[in-house]
C-alpha atoms as a PDB file:
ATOM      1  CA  UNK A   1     -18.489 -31.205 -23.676  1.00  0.00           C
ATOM      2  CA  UNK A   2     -15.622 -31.978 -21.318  1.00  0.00           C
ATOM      3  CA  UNK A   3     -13.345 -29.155 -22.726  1.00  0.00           C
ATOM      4  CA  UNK A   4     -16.708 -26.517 -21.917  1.00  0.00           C
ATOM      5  CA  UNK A   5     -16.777 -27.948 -18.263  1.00  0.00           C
ATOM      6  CA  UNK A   6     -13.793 -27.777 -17.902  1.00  0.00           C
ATOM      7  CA  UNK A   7     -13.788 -23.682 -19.355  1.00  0.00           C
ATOM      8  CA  UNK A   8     -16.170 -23.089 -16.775  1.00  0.00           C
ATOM      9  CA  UNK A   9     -14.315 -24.444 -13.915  1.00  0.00           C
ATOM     10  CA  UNK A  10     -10.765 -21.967 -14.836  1.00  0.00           C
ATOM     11  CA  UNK A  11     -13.320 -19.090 -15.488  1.00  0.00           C
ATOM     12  CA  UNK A  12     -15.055 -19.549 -12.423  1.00  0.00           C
ATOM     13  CA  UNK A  13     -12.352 -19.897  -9.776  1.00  0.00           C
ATOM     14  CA  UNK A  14     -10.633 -17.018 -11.543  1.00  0.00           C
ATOM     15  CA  UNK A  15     -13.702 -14.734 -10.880  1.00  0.00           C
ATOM     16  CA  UNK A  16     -13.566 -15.800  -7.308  1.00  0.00           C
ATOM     17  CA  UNK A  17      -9.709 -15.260  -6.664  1.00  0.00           C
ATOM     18  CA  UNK A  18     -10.522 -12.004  -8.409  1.00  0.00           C
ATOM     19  CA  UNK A  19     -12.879 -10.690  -6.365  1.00  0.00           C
ATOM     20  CA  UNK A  20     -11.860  -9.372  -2.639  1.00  0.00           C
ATOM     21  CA  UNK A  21     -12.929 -10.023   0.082  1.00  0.00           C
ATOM     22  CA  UNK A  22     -15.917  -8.377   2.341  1.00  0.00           C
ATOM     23  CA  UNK A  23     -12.851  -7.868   5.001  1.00  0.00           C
ATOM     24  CA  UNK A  24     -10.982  -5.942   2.677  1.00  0.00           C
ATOM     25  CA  UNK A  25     -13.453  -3.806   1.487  1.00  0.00           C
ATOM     26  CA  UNK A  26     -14.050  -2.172   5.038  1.00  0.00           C
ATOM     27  CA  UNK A  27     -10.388  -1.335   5.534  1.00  0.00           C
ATOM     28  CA  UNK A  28     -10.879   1.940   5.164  1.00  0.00           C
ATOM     29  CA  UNK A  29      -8.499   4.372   6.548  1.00  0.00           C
ATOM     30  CA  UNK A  30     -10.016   7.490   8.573  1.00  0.00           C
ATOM     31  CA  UNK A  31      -8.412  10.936  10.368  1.00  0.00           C
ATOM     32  CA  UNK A  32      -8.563  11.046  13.708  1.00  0.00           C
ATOM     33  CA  UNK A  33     -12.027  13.582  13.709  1.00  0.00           C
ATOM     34  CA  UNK A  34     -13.073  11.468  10.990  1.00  0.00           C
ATOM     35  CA  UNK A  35     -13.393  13.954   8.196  1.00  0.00           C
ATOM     36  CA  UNK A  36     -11.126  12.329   5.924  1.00  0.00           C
ATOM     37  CA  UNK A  37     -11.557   8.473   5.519  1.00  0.00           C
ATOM     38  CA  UNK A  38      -8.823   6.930   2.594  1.00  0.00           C
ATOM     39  CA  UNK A  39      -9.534   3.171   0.873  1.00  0.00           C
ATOM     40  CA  UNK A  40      -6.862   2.772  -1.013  1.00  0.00           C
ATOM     41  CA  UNK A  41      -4.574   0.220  -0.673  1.00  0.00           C
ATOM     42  CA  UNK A  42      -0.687   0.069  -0.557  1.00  0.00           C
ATOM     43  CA  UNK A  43       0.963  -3.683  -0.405  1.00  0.00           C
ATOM     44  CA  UNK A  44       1.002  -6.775   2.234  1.00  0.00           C
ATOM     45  CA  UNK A  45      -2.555  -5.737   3.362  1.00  0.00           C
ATOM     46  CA  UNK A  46      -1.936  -2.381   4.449  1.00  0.00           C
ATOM     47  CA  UNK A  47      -4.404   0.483   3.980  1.00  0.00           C
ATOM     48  CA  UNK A  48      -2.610   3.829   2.714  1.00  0.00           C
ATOM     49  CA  UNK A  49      -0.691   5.602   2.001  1.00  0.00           C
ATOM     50  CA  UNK A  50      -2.684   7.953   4.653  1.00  0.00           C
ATOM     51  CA  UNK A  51      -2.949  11.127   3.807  1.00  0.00           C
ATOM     52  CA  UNK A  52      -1.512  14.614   5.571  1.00  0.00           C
ATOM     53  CA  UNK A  53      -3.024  17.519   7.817  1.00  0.00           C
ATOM     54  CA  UNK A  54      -3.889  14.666  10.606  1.00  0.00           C
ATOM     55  CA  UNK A  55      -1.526  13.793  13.291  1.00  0.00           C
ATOM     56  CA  UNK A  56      -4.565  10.528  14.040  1.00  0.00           C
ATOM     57  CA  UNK A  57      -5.387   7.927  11.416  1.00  0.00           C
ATOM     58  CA  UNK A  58      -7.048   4.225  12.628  1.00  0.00           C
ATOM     59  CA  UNK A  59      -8.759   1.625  10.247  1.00  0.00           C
ATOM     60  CA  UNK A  60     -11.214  -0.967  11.741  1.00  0.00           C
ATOM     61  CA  UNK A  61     -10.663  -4.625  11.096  1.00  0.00           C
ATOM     62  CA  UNK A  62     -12.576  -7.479  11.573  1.00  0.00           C
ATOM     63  CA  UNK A  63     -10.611 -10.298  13.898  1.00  0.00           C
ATOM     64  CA  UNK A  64     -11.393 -13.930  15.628  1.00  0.00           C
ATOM     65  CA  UNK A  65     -12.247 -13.087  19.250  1.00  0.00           C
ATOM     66  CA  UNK A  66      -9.309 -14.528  21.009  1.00  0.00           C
ATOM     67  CA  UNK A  67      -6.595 -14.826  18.141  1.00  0.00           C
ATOM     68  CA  UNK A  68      -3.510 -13.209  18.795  1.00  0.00           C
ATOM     69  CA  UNK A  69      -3.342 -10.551  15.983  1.00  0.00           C
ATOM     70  CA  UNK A  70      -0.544  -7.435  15.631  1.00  0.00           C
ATOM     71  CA  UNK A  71      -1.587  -3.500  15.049  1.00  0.00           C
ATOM     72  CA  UNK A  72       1.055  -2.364  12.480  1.00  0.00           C
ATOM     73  CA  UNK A  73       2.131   1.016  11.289  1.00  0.00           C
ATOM     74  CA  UNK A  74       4.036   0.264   7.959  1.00  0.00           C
ATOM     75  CA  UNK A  75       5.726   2.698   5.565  1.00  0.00           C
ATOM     76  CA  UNK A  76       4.132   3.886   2.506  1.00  0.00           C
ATOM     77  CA  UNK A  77       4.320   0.911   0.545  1.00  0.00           C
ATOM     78  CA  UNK A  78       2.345  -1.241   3.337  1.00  0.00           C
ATOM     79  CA  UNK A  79       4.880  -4.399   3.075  1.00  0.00           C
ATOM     80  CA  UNK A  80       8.246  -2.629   5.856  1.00  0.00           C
ATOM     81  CA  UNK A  81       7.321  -1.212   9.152  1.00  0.00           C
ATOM     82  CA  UNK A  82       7.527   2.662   9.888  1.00  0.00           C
ATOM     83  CA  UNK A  83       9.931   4.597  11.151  1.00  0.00           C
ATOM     84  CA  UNK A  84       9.288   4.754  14.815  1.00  0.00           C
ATOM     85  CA  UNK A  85      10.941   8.216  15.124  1.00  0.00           C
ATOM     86  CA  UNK A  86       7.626   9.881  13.310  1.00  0.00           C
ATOM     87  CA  UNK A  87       5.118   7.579  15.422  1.00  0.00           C
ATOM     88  CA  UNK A  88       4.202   8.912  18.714  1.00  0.00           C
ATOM     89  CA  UNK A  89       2.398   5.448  19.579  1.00  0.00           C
ATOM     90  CA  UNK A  90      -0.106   2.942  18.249  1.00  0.00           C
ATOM     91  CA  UNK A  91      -3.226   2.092  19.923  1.00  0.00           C
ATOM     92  CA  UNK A  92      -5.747  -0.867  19.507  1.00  0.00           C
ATOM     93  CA  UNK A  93      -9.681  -0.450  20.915  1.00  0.00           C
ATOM     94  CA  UNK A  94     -12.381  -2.431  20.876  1.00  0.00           C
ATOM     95  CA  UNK A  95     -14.703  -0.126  18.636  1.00  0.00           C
ATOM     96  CA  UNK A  96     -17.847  -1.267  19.937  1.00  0.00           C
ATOM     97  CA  UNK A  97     -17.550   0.648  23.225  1.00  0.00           C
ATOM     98  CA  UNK A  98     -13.790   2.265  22.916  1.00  0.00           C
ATOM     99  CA  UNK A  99     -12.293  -0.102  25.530  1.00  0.00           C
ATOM    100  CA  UNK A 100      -8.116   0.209  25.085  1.00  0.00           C
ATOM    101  CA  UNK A 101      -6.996  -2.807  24.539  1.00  0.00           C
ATOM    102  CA  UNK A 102      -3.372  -2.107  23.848  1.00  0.00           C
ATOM    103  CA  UNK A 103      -0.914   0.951  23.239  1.00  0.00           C
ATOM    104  CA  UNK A 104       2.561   1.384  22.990  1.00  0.00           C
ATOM    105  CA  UNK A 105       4.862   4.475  22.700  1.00  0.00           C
ATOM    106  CA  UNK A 106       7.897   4.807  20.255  1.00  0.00           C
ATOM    107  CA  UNK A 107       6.410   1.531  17.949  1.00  0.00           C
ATOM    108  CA  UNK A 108       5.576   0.422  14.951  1.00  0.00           C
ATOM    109  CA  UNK A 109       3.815  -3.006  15.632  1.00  0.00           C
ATOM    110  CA  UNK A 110       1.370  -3.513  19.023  1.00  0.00           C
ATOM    111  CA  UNK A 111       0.559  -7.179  19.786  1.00  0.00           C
ATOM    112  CA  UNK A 112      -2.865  -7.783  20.698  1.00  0.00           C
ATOM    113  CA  UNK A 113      -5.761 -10.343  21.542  1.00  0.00           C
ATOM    114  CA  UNK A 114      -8.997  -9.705  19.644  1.00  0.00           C
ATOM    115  CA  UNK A 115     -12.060  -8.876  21.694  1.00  0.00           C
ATOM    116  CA  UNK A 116     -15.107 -10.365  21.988  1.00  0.00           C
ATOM    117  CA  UNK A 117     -16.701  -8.675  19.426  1.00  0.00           C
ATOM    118  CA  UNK A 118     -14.513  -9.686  16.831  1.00  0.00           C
ATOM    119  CA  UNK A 119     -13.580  -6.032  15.473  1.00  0.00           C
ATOM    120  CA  UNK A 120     -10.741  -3.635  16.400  1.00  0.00           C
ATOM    121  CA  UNK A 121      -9.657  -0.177  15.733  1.00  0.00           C
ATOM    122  CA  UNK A 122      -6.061  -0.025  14.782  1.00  0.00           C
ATOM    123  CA  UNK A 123      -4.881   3.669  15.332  1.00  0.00           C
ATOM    124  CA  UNK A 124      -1.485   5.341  14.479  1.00  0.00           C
ATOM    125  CA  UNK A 125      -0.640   8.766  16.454  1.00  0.00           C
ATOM    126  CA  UNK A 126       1.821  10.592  14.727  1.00  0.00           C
ATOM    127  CA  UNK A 127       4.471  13.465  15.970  1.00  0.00           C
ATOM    128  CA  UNK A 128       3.499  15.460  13.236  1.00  0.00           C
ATOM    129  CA  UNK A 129      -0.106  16.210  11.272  1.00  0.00           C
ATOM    130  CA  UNK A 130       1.824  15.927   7.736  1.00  0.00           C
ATOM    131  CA  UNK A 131       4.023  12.363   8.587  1.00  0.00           C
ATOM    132  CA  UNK A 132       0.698  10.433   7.421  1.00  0.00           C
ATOM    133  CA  UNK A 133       1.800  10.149   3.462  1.00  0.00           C
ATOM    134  CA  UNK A 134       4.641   8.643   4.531  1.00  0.00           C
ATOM    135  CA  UNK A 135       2.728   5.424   5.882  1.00  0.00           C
ATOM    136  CA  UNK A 136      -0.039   2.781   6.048  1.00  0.00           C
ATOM    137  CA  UNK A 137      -1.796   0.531   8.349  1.00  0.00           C
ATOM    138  CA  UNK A 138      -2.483  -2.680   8.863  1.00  0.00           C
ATOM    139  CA  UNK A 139      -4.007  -6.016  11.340  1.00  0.00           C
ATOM    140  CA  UNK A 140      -2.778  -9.416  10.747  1.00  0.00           C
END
């Protein structure tokens, strides 16, 4: 009897630690006119790699109004940051009524404070529409 309680504990958590998160899940990666929208994942948290033909991709990410979070434009494996030569700037909005919160020219990572609403869009703005395979994005 012990031994099956104990069975269902292990099985249990490891169906939990298995399964993401709601957050994760609506990381989805999107072209800047919206007609392609990417949800795959690369490392560290990062959505990507994006894709090519766009010089605009931005994912949406859920945040504690008032934490200071960071806007990051990684490379392709989603774990270094980007190479700032390719990145025109980085931008992060409040999605709810597409107030600029933050944006920065020549970067890779844009510091921010999360709005009210507890939900930003994280946007990359490349120098060229086919630099997007060559990177992800990510808020932590």
């Amino acid at each position: 009897m012990r031994f099956s309680t104990i069975l269902a504990l292990v099985t249990s958590a490891a169906l939990v630690s298995a399964t993401p998160s709601p957050a994760d899940a609506s990381l989805v990666a999107r072209s800047g006119d919206g007609s392609i929208s990417l949800a795959k994942r690369s490392g560290c948290g990062s959505t990507g790699p994006l894709g090519d033909g766009h010089f605009v991709w931005w994912i949406t990410a859920p945040c504690k109004a008032g934490t200071q979070m960071t806007c990051q434009v990684t490379d392709k494996t989603g774990c270094l940051p980007g190479d700032t030569s390719k990145i025109g700037s980085v931008e992060v909005d409040n999605p709810d009524d597409t107030t600029q919160i933050a944006k920065k020219s020549d970067t890779n990572t844009l510091p921010f404070t999360c709005p009210p609403g507890g939900q930003v869009r994280c946007q990359a703005n490349f120098n060229d529409n086919d630099d997007g395979p060559s990177y992800s994005l990510r808020v932590f």
